[in-house]
C-alpha atoms as a PDB file:
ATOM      1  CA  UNK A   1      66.709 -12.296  -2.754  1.00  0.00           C
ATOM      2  CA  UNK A   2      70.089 -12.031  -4.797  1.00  0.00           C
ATOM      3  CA  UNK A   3      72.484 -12.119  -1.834  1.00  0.00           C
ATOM      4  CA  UNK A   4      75.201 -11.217  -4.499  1.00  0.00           C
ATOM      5  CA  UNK A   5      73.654  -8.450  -5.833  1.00  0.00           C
ATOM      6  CA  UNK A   6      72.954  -6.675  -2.400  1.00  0.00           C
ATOM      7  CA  UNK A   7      76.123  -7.987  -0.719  1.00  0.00           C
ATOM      8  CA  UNK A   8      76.969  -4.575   0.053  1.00  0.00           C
ATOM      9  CA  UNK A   9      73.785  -3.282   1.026  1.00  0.00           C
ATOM     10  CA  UNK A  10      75.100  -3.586   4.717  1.00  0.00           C
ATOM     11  CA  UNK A  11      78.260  -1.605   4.949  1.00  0.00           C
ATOM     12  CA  UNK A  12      76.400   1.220   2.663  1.00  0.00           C
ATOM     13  CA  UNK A  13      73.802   1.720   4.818  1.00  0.00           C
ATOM     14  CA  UNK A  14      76.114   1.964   8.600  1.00  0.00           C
ATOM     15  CA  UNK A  15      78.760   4.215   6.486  1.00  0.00           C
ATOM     16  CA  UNK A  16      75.348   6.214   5.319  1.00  0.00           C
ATOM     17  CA  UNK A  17      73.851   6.761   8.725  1.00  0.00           C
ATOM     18  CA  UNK A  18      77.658   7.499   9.790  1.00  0.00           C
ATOM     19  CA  UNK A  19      77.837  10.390   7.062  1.00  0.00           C
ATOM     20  CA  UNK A  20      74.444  11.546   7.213  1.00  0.00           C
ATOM     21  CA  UNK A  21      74.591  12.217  10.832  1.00  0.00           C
ATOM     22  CA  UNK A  22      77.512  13.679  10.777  1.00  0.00           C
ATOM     23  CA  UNK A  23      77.028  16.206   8.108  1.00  0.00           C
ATOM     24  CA  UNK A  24      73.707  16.989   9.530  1.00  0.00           C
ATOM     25  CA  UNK A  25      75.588  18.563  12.537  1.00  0.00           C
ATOM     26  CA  UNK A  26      77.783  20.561  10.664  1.00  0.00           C
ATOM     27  CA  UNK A  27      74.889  21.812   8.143  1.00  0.00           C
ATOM     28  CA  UNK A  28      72.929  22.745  11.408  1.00  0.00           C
ATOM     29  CA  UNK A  29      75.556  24.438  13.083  1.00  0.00           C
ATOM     30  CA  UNK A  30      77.312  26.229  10.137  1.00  0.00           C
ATOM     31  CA  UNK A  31      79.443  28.979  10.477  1.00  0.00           C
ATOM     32  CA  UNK A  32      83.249  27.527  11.203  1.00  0.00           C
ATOM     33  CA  UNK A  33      82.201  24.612  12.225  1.00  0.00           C
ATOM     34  CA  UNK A  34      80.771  24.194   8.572  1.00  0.00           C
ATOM     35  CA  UNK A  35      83.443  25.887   6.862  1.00  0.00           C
ATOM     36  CA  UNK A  36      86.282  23.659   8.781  1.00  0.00           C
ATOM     37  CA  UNK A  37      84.027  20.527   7.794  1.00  0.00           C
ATOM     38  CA  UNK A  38      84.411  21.410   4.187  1.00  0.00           C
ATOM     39  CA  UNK A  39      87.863  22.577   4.148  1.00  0.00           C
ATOM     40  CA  UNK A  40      88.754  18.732   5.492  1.00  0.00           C
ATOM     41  CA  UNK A  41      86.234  17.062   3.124  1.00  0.00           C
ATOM     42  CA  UNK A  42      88.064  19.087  -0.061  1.00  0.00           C
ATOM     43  CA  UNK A  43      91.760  18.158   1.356  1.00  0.00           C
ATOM     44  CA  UNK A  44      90.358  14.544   1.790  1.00  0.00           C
ATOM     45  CA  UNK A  45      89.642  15.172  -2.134  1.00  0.00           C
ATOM     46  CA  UNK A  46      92.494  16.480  -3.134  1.00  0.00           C
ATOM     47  CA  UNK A  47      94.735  13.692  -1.496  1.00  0.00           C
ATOM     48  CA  UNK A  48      92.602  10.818  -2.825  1.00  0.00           C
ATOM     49  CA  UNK A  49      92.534  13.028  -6.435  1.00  0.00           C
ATOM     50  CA  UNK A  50      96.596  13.345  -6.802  1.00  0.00           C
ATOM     51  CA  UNK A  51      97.046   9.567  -5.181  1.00  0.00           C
ATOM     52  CA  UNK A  52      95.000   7.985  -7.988  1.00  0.00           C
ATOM     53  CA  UNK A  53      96.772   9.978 -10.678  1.00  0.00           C
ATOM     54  CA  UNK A  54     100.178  10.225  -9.281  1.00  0.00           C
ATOM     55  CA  UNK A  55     100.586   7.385  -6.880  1.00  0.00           C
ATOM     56  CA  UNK A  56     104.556   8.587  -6.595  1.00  0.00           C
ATOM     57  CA  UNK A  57     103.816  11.826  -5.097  1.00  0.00           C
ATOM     58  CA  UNK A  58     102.303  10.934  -1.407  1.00  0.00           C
ATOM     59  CA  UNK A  59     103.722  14.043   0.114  1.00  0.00           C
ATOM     60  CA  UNK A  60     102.520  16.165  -2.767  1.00  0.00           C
ATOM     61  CA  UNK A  61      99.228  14.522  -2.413  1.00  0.00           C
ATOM     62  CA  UNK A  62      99.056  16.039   1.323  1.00  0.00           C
ATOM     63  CA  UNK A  63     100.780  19.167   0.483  1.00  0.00           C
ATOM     64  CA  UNK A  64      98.158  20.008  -1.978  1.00  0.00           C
ATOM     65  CA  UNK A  65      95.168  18.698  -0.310  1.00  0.00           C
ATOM     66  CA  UNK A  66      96.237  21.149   2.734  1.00  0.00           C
ATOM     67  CA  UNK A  67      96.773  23.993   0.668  1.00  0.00           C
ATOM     68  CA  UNK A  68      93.600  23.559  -1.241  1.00  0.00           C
ATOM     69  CA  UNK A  69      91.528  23.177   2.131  1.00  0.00           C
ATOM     70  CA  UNK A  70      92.846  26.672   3.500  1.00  0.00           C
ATOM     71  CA  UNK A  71      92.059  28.463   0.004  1.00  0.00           C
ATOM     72  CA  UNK A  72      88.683  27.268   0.340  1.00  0.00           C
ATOM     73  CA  UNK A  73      88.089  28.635   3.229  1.00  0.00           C
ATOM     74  CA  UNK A  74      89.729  31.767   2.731  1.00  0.00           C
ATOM     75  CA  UNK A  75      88.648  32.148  -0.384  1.00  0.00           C
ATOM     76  CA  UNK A  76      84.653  32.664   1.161  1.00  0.00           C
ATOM     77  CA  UNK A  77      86.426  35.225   3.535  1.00  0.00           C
ATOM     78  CA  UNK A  78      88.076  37.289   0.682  1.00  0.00           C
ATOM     79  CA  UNK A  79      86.172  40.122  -1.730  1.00  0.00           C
ATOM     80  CA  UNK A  80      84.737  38.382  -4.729  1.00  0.00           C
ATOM     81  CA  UNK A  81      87.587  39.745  -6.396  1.00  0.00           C
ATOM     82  CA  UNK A  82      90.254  37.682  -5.191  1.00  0.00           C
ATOM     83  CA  UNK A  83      88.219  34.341  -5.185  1.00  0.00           C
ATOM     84  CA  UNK A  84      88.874  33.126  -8.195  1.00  0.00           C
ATOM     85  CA  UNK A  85      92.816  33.660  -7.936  1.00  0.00           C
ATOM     86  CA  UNK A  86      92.914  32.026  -4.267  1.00  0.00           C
ATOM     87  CA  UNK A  87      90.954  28.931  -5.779  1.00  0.00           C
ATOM     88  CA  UNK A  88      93.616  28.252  -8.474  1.00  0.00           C
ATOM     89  CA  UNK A  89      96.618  28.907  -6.272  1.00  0.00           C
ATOM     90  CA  UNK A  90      96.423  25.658  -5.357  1.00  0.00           C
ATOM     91  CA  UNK A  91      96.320  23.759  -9.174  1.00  0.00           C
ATOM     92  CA  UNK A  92      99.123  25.855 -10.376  1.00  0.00           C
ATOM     93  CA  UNK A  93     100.734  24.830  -7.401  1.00  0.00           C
ATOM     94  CA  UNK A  94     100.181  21.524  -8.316  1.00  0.00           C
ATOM     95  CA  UNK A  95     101.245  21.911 -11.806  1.00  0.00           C
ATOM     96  CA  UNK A  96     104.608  22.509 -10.485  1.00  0.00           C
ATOM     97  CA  UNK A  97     104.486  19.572  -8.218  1.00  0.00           C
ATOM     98  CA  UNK A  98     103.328  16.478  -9.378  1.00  0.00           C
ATOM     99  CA  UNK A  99     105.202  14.595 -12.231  1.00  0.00           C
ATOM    100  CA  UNK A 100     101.925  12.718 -13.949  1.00  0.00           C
ATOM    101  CA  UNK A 101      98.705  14.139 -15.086  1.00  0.00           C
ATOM    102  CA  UNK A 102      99.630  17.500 -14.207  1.00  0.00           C
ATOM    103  CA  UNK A 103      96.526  19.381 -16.163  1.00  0.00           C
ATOM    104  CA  UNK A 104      94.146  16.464 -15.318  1.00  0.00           C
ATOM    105  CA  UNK A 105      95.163  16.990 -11.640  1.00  0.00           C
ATOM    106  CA  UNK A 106      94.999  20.976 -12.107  1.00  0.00           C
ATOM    107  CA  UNK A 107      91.949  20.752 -13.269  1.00  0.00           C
ATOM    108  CA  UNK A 108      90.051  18.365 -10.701  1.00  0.00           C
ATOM    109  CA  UNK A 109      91.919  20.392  -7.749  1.00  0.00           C
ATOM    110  CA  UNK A 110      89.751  23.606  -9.347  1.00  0.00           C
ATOM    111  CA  UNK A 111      86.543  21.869  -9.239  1.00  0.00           C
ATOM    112  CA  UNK A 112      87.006  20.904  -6.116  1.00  0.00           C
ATOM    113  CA  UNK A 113      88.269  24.163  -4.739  1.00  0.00           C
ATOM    114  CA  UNK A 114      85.017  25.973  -6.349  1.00  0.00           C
ATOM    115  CA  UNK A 115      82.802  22.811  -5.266  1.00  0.00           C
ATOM    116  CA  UNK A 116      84.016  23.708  -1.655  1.00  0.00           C
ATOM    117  CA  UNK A 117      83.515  27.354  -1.952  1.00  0.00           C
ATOM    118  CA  UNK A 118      80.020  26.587  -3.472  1.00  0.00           C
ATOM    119  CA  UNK A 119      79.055  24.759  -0.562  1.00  0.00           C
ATOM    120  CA  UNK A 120      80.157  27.226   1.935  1.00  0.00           C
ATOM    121  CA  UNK A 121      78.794  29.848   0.209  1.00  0.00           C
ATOM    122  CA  UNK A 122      74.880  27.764   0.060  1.00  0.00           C
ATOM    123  CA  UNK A 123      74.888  27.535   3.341  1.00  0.00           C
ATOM    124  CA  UNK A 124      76.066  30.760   4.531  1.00  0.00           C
ATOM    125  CA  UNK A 125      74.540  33.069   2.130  1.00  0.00           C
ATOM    126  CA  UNK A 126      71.419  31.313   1.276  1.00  0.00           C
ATOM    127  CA  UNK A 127      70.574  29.508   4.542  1.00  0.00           C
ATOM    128  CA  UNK A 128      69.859  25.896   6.083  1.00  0.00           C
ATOM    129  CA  UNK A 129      67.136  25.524   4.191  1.00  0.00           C
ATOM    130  CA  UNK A 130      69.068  25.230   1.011  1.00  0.00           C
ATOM    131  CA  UNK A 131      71.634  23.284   1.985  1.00  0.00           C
ATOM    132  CA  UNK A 132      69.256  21.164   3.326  1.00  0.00           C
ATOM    133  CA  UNK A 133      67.343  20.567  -0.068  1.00  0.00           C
ATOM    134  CA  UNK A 134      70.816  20.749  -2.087  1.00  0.00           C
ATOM    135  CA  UNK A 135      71.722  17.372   0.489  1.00  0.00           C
ATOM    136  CA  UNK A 136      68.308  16.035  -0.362  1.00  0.00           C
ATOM    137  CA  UNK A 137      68.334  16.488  -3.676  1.00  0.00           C
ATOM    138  CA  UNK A 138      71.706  14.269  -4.383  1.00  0.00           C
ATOM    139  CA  UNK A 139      71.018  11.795  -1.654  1.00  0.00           C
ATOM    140  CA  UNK A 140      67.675  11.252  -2.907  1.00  0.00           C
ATOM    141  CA  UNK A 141      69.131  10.680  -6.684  1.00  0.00           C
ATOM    142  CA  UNK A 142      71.785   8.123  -5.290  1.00  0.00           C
ATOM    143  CA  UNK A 143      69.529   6.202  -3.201  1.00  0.00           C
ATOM    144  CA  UNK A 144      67.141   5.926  -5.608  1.00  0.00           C
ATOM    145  CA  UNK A 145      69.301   4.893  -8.603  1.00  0.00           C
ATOM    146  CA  UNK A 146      71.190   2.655  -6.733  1.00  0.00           C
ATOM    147  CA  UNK A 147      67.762   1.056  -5.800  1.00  0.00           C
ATOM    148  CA  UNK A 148      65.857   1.625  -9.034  1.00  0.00           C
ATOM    149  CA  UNK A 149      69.500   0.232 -10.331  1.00  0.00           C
ATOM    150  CA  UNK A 150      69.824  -3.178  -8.544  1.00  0.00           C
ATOM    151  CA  UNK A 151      66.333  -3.705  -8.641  1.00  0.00           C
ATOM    152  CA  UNK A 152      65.150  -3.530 -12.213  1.00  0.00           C
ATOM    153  CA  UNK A 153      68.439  -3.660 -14.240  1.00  0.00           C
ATOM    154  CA  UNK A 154      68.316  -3.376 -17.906  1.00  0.00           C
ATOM    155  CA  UNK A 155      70.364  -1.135 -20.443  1.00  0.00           C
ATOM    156  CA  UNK A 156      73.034   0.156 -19.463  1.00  0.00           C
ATOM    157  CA  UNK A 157      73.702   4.250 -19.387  1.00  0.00           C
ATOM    158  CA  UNK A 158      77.363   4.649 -20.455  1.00  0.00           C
ATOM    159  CA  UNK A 159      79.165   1.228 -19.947  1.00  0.00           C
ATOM    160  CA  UNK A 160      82.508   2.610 -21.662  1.00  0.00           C
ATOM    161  CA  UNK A 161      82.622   5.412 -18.661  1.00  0.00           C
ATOM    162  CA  UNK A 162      80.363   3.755 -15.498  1.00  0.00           C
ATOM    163  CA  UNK A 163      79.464   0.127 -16.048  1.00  0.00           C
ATOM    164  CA  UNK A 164      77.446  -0.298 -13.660  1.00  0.00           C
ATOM    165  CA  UNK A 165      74.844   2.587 -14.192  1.00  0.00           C
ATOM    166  CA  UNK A 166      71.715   1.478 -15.862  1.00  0.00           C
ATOM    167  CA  UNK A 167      68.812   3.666 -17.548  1.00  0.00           C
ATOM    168  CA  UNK A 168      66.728   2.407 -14.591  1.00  0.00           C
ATOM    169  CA  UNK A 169      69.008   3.864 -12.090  1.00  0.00           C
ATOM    170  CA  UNK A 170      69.482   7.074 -13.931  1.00  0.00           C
ATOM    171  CA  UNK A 171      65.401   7.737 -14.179  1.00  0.00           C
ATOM    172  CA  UNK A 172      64.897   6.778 -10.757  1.00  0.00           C
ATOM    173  CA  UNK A 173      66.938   9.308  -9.275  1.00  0.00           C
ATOM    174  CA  UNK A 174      64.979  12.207 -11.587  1.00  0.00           C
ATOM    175  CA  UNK A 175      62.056  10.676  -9.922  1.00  0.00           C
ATOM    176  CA  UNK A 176      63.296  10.903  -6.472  1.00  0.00           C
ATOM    177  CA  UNK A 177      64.686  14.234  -7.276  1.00  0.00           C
ATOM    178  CA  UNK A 178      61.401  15.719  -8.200  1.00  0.00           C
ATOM    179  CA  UNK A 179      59.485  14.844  -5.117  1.00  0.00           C
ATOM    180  CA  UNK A 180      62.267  15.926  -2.900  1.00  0.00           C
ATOM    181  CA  UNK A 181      62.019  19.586  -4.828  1.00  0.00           C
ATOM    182  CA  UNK A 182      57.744  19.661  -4.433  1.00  0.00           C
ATOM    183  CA  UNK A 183      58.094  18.475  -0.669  1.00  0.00           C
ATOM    184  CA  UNK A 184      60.885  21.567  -0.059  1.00  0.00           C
ATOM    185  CA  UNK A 185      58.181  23.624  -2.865  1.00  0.00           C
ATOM    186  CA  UNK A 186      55.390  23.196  -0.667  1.00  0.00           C
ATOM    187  CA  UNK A 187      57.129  23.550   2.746  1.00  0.00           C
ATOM    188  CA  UNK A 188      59.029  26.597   1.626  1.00  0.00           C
ATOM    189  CA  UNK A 189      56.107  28.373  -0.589  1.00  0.00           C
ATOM    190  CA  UNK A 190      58.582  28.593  -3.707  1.00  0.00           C
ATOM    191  CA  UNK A 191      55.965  27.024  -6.491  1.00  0.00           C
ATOM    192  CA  UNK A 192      55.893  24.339  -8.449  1.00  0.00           C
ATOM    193  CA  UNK A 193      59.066  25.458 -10.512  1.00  0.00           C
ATOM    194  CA  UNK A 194      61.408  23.907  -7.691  1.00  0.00           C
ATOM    195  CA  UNK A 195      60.296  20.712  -8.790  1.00  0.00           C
ATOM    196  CA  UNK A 196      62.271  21.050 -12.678  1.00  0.00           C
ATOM    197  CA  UNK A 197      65.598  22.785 -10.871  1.00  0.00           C
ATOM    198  CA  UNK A 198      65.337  19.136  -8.280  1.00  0.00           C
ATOM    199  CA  UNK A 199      65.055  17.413 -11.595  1.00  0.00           C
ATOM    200  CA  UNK A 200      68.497  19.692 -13.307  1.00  0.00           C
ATOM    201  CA  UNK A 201      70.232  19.267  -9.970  1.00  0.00           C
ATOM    202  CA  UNK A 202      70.070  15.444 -10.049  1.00  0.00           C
ATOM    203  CA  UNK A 203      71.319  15.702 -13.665  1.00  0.00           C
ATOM    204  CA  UNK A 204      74.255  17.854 -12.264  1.00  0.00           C
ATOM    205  CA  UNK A 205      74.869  15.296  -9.690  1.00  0.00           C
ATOM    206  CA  UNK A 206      74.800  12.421 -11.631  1.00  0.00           C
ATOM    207  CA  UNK A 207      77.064  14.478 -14.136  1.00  0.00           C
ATOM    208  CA  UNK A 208      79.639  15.192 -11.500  1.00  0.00           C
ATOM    209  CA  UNK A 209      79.303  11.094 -10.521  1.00  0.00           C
ATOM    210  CA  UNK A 210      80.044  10.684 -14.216  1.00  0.00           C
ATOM    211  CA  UNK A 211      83.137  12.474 -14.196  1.00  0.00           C
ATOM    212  CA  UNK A 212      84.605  11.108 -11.156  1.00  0.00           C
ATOM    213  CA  UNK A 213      84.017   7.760 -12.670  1.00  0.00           C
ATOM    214  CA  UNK A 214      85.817   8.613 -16.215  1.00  0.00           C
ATOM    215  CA  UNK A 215      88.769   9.831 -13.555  1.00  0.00           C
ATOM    216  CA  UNK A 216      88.856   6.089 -11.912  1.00  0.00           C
ATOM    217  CA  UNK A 217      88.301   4.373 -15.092  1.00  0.00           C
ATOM    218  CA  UNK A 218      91.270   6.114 -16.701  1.00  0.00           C
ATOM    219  CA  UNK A 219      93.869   5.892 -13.423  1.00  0.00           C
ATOM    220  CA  UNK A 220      92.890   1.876 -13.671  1.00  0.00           C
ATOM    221  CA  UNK A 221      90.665   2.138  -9.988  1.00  0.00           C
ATOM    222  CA  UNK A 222      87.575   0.302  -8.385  1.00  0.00           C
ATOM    223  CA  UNK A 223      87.305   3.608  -5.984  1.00  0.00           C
ATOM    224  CA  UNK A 224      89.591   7.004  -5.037  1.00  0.00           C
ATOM    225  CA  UNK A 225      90.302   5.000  -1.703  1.00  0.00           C
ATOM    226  CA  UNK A 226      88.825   2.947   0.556  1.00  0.00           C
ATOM    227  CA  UNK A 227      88.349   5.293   3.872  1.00  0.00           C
ATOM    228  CA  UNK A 228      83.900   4.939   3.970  1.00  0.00           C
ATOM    229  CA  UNK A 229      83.122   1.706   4.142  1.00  0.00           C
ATOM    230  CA  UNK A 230      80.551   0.198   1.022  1.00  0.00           C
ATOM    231  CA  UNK A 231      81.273   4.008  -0.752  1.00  0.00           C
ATOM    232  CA  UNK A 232      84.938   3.723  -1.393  1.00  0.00           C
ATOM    233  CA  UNK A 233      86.466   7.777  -0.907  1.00  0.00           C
ATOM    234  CA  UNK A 234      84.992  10.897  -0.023  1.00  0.00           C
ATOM    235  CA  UNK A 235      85.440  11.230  -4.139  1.00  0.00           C
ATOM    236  CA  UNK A 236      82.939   8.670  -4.543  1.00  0.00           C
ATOM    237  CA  UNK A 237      80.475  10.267  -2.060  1.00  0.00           C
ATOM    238  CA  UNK A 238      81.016  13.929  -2.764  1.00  0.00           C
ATOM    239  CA  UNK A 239      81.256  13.561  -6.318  1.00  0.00           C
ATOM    240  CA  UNK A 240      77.632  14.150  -6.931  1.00  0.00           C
ATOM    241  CA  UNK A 241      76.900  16.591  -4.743  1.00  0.00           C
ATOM    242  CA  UNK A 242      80.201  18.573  -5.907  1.00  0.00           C
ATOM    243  CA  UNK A 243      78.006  18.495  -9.450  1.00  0.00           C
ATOM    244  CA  UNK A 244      74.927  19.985  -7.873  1.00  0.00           C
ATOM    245  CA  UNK A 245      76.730  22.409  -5.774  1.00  0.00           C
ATOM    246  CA  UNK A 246      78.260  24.047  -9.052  1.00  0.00           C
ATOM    247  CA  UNK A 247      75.088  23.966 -10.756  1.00  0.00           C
ATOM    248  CA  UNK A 248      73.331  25.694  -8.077  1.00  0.00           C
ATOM    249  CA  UNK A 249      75.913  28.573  -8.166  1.00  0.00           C
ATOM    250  CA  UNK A 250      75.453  28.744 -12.166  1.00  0.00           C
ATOM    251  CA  UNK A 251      71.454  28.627 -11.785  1.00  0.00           C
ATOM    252  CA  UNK A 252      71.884  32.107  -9.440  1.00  0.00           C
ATOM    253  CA  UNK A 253      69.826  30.663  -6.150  1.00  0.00           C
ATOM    254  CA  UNK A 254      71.989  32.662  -4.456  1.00  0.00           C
ATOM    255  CA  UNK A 255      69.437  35.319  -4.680  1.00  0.00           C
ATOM    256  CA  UNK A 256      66.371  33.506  -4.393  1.00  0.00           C
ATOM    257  CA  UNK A 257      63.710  35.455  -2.361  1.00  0.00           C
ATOM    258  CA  UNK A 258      62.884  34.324   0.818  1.00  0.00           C
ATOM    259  CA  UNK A 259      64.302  31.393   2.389  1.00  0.00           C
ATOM    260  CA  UNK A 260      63.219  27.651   4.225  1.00  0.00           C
END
């Protein structure tokens, strides 16, 4: 074995179990509980977001995070009506704050705001069940690329944006994706069709880990911060499953009959 190449095998896998485990209790127990879980994850976000793209603004970076995990939250509470406004309170806020990339910053504080309030709104208005396979879904896809990745190599799939993501990986995680949507098909009775939106929701995921990346690569960083151990940020965990979240909300499951 290439002791080089899995070097950091160890430290993935402890801050893995470490994540899994704890997200697992919040998805079970949803409600607040979820909702508060969230709200922290998105101001974690937000601080590492502003940090890497205005590294002068620490307090800001806080400021913002804070603000943004209270409109999240409230935001779910709120008629439909006055989502939308509550989600960008916190970019223009922003805008107003922060002295460097002030429409790149704007911009990433709204995906994360409606990322959050996607999440929320899975798991409260469709139900465990599709949280659960949403979680599936993207862990599957980065398991399985970064295994599929390490282990067979070969062209790379955008070296000017993520150098280290190969064709191999990329496939992989499709692969991974599907079986995780006909395991939750079969369990839940929701046909074979679950199996393509698995396959779409890995692309979303992997889109979202794209963009994060482009983000690093232009503020000149290896990762948004270094609070999980082998993953770098919450950025560099959540970024994926931020992608999938919004796709799920754009696909309409929300009103998917039935439920696992």
């Amino acid at each position: 074995m290439n002791e080089g190449r899995w070097s950091d095998l160890t430290p993935r896998i402890l801050s893995a179990v470490v994540l899994v485990a704890i997200g697992a209790i919040e998805v079970w127990l949803g409600g607040l509980w979820f909702e508060s879980f969230i709200a922290a994850a998105c101001a974690i976000m937000i601080w590492e977001l502003v940090r890497m793209l205005d590294p002068d603004r620490p307090s800001v970076a806080i400021q913002l995070g804070l603000l943004t995990g209270v409109a999240v939250v409230a935001a779910y509470h709120l008629p439909a009506v006055y989502r939308l406004p509550v989600l960008i309170a916190p970019a223009l806020v922003g805008l107003g704050q922060v002295s460097k990339n002030r429409r790149l910053i704007a911009a990433g504080s709204l995906w994360i705001a409606a990322a959050g309030l996607g999440f929320i709104s899975i798991r409260e208005t469709m139900g465990f069940g599709w949280m659960l396979w949403l979680i599936s879904v993207v862990v599957a896809t980065d398991v399985a690329g970064y295994f599929f990745g390490k282990a067979l190599g070969g062209p790379k799939f955008w070296p000017r944006v993520s150098p280290k993501k190969t064709w191999s990986g990329t496939a992989g995680g499709w692969f991974a994706a599907a079986l995780v949507g006909l395991g939750f098909a079969l369990y839940g009775g929701f046909g074979l069709p679950l199996v393509i939106v698995s396959v779409f929701a890995s692309m979303a995921s992997q889109a979202g880990d794209i963009m994060e990346s482009a983000v690093k690569r232009y503020a000149g960083v290896k990762d948004s911060s270094n609070l999980i151990p082998g993953h770098g940020g919450f950025l560099d965990r959540f970024d994926g499953m931020m992608g999938a979240s919004v796709f799920v909300l754009i696909a309409g499951l929300f009103y998917a009959p039935g439920g696992m």
